[in-house]
PDB file of N, CA and C in Angstrom:
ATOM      1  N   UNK A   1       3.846 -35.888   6.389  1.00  0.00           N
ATOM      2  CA  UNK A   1       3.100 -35.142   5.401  1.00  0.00           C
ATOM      3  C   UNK A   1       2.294 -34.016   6.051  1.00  0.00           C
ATOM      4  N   UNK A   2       1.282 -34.205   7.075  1.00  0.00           N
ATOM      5  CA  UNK A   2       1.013 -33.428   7.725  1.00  0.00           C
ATOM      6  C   UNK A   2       1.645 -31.768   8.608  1.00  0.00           C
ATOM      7  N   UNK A   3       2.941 -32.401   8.576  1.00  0.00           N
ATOM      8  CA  UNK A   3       4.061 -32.182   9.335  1.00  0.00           C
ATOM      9  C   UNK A   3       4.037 -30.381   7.972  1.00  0.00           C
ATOM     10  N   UNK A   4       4.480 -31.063   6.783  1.00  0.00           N
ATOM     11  CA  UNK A   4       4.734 -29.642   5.916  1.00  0.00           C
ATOM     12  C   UNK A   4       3.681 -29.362   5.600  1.00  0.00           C
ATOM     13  N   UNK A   5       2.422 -29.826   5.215  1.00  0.00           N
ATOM     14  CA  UNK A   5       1.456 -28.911   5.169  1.00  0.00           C
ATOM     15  C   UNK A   5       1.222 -27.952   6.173  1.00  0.00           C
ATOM     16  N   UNK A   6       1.377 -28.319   7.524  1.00  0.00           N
ATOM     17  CA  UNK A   6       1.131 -27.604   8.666  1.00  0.00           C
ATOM     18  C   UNK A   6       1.942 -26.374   8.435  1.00  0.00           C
ATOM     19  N   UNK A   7       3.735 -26.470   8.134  1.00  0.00           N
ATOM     20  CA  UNK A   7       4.377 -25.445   7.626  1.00  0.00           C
ATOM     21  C   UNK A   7       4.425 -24.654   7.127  1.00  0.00           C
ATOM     22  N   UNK A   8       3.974 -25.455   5.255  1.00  0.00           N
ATOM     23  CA  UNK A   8       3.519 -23.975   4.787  1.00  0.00           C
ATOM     24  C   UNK A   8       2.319 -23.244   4.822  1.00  0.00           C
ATOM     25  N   UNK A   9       1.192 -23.883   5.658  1.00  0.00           N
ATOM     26  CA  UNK A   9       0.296 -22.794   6.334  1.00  0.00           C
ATOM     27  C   UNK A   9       1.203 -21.800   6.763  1.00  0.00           C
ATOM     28  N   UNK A  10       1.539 -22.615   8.089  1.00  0.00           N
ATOM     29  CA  UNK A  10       2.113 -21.293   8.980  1.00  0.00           C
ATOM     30  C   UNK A  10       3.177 -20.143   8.278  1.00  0.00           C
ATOM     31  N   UNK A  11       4.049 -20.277   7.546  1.00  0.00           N
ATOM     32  CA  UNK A  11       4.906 -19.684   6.570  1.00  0.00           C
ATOM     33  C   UNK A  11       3.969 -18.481   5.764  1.00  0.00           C
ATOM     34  N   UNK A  12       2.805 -19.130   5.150  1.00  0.00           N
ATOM     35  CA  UNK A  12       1.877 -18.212   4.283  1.00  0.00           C
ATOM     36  C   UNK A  12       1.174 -17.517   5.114  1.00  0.00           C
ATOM     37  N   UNK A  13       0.666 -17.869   6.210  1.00  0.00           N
ATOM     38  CA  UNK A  13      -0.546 -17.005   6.881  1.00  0.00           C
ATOM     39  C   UNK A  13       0.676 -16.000   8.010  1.00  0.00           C
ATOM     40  N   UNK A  14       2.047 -16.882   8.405  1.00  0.00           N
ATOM     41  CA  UNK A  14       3.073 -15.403   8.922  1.00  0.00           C
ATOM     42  C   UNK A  14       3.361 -13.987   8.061  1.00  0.00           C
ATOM     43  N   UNK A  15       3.498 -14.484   6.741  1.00  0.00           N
ATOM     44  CA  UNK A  15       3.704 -13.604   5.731  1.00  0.00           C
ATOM     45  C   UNK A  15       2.533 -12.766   5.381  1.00  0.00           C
ATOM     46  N   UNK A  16       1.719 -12.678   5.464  1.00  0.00           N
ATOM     47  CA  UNK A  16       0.262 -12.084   5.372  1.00  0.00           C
ATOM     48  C   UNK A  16      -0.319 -11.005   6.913  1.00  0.00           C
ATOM     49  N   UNK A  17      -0.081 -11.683   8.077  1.00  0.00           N
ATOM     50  CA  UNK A  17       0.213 -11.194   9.033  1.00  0.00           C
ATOM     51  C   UNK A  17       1.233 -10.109   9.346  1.00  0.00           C
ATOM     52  N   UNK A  18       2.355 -10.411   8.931  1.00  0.00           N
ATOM     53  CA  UNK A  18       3.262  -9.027   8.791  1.00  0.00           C
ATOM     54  C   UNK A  18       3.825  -8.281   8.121  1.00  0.00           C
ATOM     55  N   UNK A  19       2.513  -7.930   6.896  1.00  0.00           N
ATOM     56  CA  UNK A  19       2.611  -7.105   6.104  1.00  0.00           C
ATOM     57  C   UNK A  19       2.371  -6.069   6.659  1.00  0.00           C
ATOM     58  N   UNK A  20       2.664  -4.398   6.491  1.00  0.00           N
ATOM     59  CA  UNK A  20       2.895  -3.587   6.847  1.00  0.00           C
ATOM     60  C   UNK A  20       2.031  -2.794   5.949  1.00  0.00           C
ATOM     61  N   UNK A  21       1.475  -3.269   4.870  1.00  0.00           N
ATOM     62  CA  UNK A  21       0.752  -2.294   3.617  1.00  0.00           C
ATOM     63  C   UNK A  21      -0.556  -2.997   4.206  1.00  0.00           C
ATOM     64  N   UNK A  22      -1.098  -2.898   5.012  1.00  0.00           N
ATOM     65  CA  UNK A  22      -2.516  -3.082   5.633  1.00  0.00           C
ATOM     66  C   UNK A  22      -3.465  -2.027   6.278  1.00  0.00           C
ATOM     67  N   UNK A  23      -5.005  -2.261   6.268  1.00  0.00           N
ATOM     68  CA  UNK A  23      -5.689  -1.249   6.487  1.00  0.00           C
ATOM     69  C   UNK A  23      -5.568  -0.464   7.714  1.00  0.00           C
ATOM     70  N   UNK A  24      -5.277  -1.128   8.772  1.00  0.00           N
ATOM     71  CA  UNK A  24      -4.681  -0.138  10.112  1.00  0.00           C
ATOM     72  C   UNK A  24      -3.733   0.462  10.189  1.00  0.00           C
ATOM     73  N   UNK A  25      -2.703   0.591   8.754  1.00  0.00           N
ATOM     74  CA  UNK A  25      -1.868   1.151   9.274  1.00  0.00           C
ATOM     75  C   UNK A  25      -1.667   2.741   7.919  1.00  0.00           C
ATOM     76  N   UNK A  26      -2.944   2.614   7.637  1.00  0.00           N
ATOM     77  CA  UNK A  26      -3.013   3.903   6.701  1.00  0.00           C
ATOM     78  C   UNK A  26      -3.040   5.017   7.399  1.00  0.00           C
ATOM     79  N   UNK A  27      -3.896   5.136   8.789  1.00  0.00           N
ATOM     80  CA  UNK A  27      -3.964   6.487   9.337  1.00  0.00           C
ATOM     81  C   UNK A  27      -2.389   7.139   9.796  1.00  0.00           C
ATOM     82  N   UNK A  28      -1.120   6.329   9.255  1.00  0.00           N
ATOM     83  CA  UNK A  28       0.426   6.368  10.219  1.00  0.00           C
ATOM     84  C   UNK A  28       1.098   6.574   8.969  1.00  0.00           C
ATOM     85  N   UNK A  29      -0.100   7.401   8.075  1.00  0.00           N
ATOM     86  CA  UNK A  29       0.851   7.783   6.768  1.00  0.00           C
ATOM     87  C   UNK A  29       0.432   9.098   6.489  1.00  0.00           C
ATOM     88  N   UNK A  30       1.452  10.677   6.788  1.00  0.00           N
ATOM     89  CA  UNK A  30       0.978  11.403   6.577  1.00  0.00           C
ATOM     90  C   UNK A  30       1.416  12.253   5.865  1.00  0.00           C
ATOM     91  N   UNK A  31       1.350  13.263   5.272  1.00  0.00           N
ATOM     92  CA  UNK A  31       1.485  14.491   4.279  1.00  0.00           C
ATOM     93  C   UNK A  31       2.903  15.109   4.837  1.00  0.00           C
ATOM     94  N   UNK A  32       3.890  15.012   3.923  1.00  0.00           N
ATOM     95  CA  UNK A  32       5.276  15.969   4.768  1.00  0.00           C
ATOM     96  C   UNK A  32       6.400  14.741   5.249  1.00  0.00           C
ATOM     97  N   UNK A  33       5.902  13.406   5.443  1.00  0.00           N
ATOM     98  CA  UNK A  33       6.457  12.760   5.935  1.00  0.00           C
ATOM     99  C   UNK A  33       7.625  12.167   4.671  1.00  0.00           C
ATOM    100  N   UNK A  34       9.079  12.116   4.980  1.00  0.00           N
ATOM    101  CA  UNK A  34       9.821  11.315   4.112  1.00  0.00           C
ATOM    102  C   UNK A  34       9.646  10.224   3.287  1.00  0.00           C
ATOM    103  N   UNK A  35      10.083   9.550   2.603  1.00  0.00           N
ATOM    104  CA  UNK A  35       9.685   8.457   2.293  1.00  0.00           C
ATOM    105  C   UNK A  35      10.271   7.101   3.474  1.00  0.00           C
ATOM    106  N   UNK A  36      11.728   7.152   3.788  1.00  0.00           N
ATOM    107  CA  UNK A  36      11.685   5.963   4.881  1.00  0.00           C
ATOM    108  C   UNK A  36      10.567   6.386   6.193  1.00  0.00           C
ATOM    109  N   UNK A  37       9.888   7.453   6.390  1.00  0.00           N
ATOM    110  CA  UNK A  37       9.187   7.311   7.060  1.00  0.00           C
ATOM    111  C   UNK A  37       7.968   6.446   6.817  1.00  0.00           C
ATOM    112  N   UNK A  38       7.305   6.648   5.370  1.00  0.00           N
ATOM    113  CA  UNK A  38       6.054   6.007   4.679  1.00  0.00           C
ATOM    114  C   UNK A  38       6.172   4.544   4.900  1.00  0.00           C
ATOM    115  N   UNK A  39       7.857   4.117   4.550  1.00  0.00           N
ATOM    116  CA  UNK A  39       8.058   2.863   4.984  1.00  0.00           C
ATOM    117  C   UNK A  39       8.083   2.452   6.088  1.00  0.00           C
ATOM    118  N   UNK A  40       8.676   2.762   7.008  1.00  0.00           N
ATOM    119  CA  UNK A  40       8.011   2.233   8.597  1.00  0.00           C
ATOM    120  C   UNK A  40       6.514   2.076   8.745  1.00  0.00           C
ATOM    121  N   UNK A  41       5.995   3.281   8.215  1.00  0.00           N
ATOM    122  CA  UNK A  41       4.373   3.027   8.509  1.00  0.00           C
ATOM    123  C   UNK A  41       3.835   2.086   7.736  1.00  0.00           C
ATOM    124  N   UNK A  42       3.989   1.706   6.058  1.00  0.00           N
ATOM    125  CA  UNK A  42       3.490   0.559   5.385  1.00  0.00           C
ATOM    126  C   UNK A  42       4.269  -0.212   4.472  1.00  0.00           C
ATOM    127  N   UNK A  43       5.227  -0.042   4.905  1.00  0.00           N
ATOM    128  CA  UNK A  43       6.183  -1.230   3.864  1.00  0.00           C
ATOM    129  C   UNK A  43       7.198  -0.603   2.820  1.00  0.00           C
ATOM    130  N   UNK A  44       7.352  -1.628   2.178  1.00  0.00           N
ATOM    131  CA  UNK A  44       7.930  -0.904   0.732  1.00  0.00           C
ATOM    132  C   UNK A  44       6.468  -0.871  -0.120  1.00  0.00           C
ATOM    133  N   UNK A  45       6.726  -0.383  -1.525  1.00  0.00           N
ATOM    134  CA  UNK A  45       5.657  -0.426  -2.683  1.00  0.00           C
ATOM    135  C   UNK A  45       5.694  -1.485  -3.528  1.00  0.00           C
ATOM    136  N   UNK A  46       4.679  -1.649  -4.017  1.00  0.00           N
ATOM    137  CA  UNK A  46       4.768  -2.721  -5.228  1.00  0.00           C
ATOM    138  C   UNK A  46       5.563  -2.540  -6.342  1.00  0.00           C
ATOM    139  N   UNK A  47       5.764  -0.949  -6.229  1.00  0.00           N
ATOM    140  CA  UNK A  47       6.170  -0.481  -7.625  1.00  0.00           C
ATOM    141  C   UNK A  47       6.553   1.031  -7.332  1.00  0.00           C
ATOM    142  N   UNK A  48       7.224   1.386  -8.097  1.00  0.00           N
ATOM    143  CA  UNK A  48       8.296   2.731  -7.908  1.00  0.00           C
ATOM    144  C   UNK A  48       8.356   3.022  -9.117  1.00  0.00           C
ATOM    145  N   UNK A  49       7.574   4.702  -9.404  1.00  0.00           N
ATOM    146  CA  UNK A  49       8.217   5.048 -10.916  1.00  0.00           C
ATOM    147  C   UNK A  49       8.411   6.896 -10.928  1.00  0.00           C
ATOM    148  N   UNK A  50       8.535   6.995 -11.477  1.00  0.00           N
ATOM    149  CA  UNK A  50       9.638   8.613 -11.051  1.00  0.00           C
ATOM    150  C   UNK A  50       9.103   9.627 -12.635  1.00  0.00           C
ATOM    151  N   UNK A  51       7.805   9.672 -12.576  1.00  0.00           N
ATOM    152  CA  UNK A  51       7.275  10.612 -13.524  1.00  0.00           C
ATOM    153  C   UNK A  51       7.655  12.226 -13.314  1.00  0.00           C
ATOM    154  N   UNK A  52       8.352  12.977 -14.456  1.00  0.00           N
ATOM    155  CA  UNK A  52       8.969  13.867 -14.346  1.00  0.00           C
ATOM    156  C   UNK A  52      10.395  14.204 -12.782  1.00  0.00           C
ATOM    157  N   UNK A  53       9.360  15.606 -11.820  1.00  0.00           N
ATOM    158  CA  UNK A  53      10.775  15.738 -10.858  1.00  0.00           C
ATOM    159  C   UNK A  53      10.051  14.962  -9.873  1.00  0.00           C
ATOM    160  N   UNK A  54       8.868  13.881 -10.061  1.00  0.00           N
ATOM    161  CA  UNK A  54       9.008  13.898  -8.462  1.00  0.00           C
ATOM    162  C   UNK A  54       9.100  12.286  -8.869  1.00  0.00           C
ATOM    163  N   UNK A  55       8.568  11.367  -7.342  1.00  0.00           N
ATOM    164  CA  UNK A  55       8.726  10.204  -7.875  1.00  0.00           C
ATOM    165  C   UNK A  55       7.197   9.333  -7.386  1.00  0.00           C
ATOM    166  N   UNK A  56       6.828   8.422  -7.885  1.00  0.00           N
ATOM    167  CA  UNK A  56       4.921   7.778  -7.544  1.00  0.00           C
ATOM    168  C   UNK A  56       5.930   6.605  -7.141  1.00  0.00           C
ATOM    169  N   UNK A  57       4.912   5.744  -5.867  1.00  0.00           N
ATOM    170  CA  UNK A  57       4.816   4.795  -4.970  1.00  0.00           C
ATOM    171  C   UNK A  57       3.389   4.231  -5.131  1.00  0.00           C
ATOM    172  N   UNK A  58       3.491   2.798  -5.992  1.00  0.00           N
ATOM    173  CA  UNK A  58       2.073   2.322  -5.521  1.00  0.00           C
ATOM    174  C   UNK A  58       1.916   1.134  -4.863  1.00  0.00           C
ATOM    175  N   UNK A  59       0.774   1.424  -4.056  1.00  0.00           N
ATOM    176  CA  UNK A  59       0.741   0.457  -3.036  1.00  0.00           C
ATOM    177  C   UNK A  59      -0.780  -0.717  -3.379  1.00  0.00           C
ATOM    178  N   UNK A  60      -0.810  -1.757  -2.756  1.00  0.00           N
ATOM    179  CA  UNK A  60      -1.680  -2.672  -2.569  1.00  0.00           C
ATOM    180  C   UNK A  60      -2.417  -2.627  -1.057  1.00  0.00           C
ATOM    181  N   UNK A  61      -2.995  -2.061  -0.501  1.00  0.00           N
ATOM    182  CA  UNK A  61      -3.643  -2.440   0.846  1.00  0.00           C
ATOM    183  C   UNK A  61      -4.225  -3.123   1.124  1.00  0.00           C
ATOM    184  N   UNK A  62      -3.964  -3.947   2.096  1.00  0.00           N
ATOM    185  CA  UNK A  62      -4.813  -5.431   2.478  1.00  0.00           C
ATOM    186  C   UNK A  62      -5.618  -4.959   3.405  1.00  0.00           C
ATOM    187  N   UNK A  63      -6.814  -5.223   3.569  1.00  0.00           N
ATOM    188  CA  UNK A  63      -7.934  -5.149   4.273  1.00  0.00           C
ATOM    189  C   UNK A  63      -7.784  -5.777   5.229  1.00  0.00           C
ATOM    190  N   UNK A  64      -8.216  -5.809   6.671  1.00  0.00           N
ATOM    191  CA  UNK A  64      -7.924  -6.316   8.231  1.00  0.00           C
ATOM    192  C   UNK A  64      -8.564  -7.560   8.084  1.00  0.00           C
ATOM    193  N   UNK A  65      -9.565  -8.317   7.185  1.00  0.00           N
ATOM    194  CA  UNK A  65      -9.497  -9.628   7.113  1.00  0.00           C
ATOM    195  C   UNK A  65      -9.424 -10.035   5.823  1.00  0.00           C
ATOM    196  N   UNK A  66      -7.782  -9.695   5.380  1.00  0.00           N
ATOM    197  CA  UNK A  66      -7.047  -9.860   3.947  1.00  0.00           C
ATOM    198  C   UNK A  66      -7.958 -10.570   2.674  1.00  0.00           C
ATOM    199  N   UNK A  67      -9.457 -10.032   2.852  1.00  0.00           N
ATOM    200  CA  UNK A  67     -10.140 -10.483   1.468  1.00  0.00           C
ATOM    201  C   UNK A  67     -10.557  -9.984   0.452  1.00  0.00           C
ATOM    202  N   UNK A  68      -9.856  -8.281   1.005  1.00  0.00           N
ATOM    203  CA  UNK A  68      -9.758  -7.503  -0.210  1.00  0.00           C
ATOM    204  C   UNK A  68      -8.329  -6.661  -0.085  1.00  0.00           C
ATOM    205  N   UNK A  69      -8.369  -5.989  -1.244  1.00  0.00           N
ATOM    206  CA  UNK A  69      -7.172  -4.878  -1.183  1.00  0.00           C
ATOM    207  C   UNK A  69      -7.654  -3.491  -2.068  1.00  0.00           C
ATOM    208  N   UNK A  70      -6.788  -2.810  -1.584  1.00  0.00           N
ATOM    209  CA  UNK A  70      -7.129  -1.306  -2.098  1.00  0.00           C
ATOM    210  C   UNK A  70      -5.658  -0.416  -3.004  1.00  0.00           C
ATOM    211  N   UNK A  71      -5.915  -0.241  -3.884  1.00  0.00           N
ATOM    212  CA  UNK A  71      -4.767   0.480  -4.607  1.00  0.00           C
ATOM    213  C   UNK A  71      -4.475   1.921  -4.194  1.00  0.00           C
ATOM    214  N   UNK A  72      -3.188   2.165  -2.910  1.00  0.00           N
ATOM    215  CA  UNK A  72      -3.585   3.369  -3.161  1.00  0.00           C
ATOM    216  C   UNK A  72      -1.819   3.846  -3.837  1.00  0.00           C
ATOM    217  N   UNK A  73      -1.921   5.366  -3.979  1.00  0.00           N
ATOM    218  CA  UNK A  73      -0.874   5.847  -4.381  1.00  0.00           C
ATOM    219  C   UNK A  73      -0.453   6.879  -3.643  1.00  0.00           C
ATOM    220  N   UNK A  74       1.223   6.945  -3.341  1.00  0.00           N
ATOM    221  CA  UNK A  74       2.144   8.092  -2.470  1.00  0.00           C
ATOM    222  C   UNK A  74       3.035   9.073  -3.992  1.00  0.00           C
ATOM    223  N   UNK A  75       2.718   9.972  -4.161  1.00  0.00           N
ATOM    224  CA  UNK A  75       3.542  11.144  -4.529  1.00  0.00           C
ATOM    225  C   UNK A  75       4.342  11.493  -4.006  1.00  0.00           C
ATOM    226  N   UNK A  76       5.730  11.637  -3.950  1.00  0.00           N
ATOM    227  CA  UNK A  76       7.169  12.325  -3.122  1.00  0.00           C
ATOM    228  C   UNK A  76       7.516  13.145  -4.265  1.00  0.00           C
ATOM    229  N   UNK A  77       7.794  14.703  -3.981  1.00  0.00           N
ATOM    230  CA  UNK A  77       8.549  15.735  -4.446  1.00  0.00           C
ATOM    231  C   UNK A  77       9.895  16.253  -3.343  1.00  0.00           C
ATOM    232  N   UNK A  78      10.659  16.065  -3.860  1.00  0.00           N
ATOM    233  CA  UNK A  78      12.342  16.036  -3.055  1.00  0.00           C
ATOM    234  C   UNK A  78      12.008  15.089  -1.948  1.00  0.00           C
ATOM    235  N   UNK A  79      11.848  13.945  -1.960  1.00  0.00           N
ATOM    236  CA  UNK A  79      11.644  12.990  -0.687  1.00  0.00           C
ATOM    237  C   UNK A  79      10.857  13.014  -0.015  1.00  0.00           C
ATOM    238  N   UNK A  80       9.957  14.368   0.021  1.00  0.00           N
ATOM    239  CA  UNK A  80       8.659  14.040   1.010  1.00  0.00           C
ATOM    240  C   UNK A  80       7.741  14.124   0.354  1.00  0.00           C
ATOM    241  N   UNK A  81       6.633  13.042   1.109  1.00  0.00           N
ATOM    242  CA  UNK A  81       4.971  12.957   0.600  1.00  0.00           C
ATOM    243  C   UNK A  81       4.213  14.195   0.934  1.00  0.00           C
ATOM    244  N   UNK A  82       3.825  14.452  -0.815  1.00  0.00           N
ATOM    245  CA  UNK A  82       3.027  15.368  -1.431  1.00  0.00           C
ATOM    246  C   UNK A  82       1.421  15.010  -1.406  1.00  0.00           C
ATOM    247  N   UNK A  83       1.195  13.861  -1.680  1.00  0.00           N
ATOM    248  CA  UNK A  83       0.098  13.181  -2.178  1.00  0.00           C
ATOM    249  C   UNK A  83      -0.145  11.947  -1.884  1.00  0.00           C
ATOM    250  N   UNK A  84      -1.103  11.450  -0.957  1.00  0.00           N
ATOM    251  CA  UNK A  84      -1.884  10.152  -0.497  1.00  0.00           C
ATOM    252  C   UNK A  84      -2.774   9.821  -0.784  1.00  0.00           C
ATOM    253  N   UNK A  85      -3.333   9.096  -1.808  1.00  0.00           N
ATOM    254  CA  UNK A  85      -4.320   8.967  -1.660  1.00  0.00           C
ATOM    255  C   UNK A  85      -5.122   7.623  -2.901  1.00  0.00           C
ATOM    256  N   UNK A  86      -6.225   7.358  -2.212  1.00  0.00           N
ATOM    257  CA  UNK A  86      -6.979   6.203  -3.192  1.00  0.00           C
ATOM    258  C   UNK A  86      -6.830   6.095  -4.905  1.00  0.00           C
ATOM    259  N   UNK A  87      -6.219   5.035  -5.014  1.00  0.00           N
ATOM    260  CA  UNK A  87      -6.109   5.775  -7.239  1.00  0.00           C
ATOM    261  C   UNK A  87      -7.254   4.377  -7.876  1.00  0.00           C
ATOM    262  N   UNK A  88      -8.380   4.879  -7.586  1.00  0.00           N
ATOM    263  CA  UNK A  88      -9.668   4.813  -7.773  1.00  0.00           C
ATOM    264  C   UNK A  88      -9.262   4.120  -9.907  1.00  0.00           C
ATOM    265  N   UNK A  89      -8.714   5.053 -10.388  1.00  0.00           N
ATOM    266  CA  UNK A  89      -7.937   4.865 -11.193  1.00  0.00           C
ATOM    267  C   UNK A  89      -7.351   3.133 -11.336  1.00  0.00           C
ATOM    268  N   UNK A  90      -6.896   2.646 -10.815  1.00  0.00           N
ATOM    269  CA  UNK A  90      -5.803   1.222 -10.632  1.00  0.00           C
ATOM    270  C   UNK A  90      -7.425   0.018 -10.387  1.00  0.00           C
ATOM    271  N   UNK A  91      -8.290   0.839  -9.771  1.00  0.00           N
ATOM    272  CA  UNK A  91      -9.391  -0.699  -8.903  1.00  0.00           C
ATOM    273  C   UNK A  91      -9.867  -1.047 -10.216  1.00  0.00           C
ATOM    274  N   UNK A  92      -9.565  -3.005  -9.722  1.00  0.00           N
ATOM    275  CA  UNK A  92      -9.302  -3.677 -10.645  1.00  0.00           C
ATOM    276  C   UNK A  92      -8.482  -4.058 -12.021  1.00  0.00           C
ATOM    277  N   UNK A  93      -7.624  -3.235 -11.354  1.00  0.00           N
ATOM    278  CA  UNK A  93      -6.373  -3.783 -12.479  1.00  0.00           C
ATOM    279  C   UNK A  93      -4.720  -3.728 -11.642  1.00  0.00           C
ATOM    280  N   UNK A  94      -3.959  -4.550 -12.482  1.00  0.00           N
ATOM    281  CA  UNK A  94      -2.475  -4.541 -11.824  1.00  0.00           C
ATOM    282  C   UNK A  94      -2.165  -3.283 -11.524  1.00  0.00           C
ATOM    283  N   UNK A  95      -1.045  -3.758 -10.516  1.00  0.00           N
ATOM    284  CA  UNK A  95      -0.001  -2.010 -10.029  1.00  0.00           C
ATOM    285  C   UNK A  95       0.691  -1.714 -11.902  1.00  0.00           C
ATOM    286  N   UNK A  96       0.425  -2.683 -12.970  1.00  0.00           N
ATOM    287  CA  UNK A  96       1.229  -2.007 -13.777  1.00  0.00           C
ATOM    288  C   UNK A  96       0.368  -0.698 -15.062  1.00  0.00           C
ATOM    289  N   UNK A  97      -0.855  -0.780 -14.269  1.00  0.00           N
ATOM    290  CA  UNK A  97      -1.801   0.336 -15.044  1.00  0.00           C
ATOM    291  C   UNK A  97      -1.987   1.535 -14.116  1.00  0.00           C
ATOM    292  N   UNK A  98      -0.754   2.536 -14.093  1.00  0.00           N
ATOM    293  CA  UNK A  98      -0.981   3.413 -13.184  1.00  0.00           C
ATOM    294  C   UNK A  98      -1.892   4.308 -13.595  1.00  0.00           C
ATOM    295  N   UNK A  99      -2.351   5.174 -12.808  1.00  0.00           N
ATOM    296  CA  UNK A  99      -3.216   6.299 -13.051  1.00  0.00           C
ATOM    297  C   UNK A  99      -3.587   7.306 -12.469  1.00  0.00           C
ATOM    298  N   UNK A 100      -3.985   8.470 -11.951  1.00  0.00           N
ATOM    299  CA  UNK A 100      -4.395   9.139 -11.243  1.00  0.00           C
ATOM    300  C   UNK A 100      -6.185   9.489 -10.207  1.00  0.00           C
ATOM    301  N   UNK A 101      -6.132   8.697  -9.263  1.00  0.00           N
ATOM    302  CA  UNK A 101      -7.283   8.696  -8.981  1.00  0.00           C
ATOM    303  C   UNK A 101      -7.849   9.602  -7.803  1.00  0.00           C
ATOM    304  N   UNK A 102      -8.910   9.968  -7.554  1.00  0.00           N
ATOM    305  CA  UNK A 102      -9.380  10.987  -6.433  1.00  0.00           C
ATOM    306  C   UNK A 102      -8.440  10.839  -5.027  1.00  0.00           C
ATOM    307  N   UNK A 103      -8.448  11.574  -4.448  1.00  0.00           N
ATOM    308  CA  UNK A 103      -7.472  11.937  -3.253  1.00  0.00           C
ATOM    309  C   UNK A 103      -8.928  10.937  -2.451  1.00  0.00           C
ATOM    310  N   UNK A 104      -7.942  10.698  -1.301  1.00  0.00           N
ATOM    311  CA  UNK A 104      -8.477   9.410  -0.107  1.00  0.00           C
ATOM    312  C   UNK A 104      -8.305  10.347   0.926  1.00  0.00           C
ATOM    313  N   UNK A 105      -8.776   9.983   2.028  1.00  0.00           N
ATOM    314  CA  UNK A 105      -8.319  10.785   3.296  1.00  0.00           C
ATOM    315  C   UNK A 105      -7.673   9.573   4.426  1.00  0.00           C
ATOM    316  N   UNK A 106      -7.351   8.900   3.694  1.00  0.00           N
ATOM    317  CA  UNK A 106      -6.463   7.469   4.129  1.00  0.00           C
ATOM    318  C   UNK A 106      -7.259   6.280   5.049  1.00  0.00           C
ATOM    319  N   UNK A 107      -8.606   6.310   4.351  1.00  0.00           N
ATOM    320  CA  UNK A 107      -9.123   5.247   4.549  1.00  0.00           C
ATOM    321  C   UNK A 107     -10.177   4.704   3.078  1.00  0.00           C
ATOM    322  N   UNK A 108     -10.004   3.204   2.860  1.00  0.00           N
ATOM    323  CA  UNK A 108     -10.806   2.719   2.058  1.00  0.00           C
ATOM    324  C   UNK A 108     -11.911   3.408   1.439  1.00  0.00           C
ATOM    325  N   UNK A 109     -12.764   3.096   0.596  1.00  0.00           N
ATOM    326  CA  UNK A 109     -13.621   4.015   0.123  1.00  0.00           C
ATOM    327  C   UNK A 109     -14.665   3.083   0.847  1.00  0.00           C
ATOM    328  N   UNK A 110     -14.634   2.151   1.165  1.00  0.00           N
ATOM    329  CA  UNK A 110     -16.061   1.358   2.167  1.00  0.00           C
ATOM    330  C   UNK A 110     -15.516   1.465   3.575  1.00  0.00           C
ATOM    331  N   UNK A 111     -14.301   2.555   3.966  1.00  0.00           N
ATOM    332  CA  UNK A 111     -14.468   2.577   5.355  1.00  0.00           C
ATOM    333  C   UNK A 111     -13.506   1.280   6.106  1.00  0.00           C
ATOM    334  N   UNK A 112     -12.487   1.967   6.799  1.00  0.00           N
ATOM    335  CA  UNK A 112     -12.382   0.178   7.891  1.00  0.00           C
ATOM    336  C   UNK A 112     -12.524  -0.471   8.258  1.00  0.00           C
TER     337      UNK A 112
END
């Protein structure tokens, strides 16, 4: 018994650990960059939706001791990122209430 509890710790806290949509790795997301580039730097998105010609990416950011998260949002016009930034807009509600919120300079609004 011990034996799988021990497991799915380790299983849940691996999966949390190598998430890629985390707060250190916002500064490795920049303006111009493709989208498989955005993904190397933080993952895939929670959510993908393609308003008019371009297409929105929203993300969840986990905080470096995963007890909060931050909504932010990527803009791509022809494949590259247009727009990064905090959607101030989304805090406190699901990725399914998108919105437009103040530009971020790719860190939290309380800082790293």
């Amino acid at each position: 018994m011990r034996l799988c509890i021990l497991l799915i710790f380790l299983c849940l806290t691996s999966c949390a650990l190598f998430s890629k949509a985390r707060e250190e790795n916002l500064r490795k997301v920049q303006i111009g960059q493709s989208q498989a580039e955005v993904i190397e730097a933080i993952g895939e998105p929670s959510e993908k939706s393609e308003p008019g010609n371009s297409e929105q990416w929203l993300y969840e950011i986990t905080s470096g001791d995963q007890k909060s998260s931050y909504p932010y949002t990527a803009d791509f016009e022809n494949g590259k990122l247009v727009r990064w930034y905090f959607d101030s807009a989304r805090v406190g509600h699901s990725t399914q209430s998108s919105g437009r919120g103040k530009r971020a300079k790719g860190v939290p609004p309380d800082g790293p």
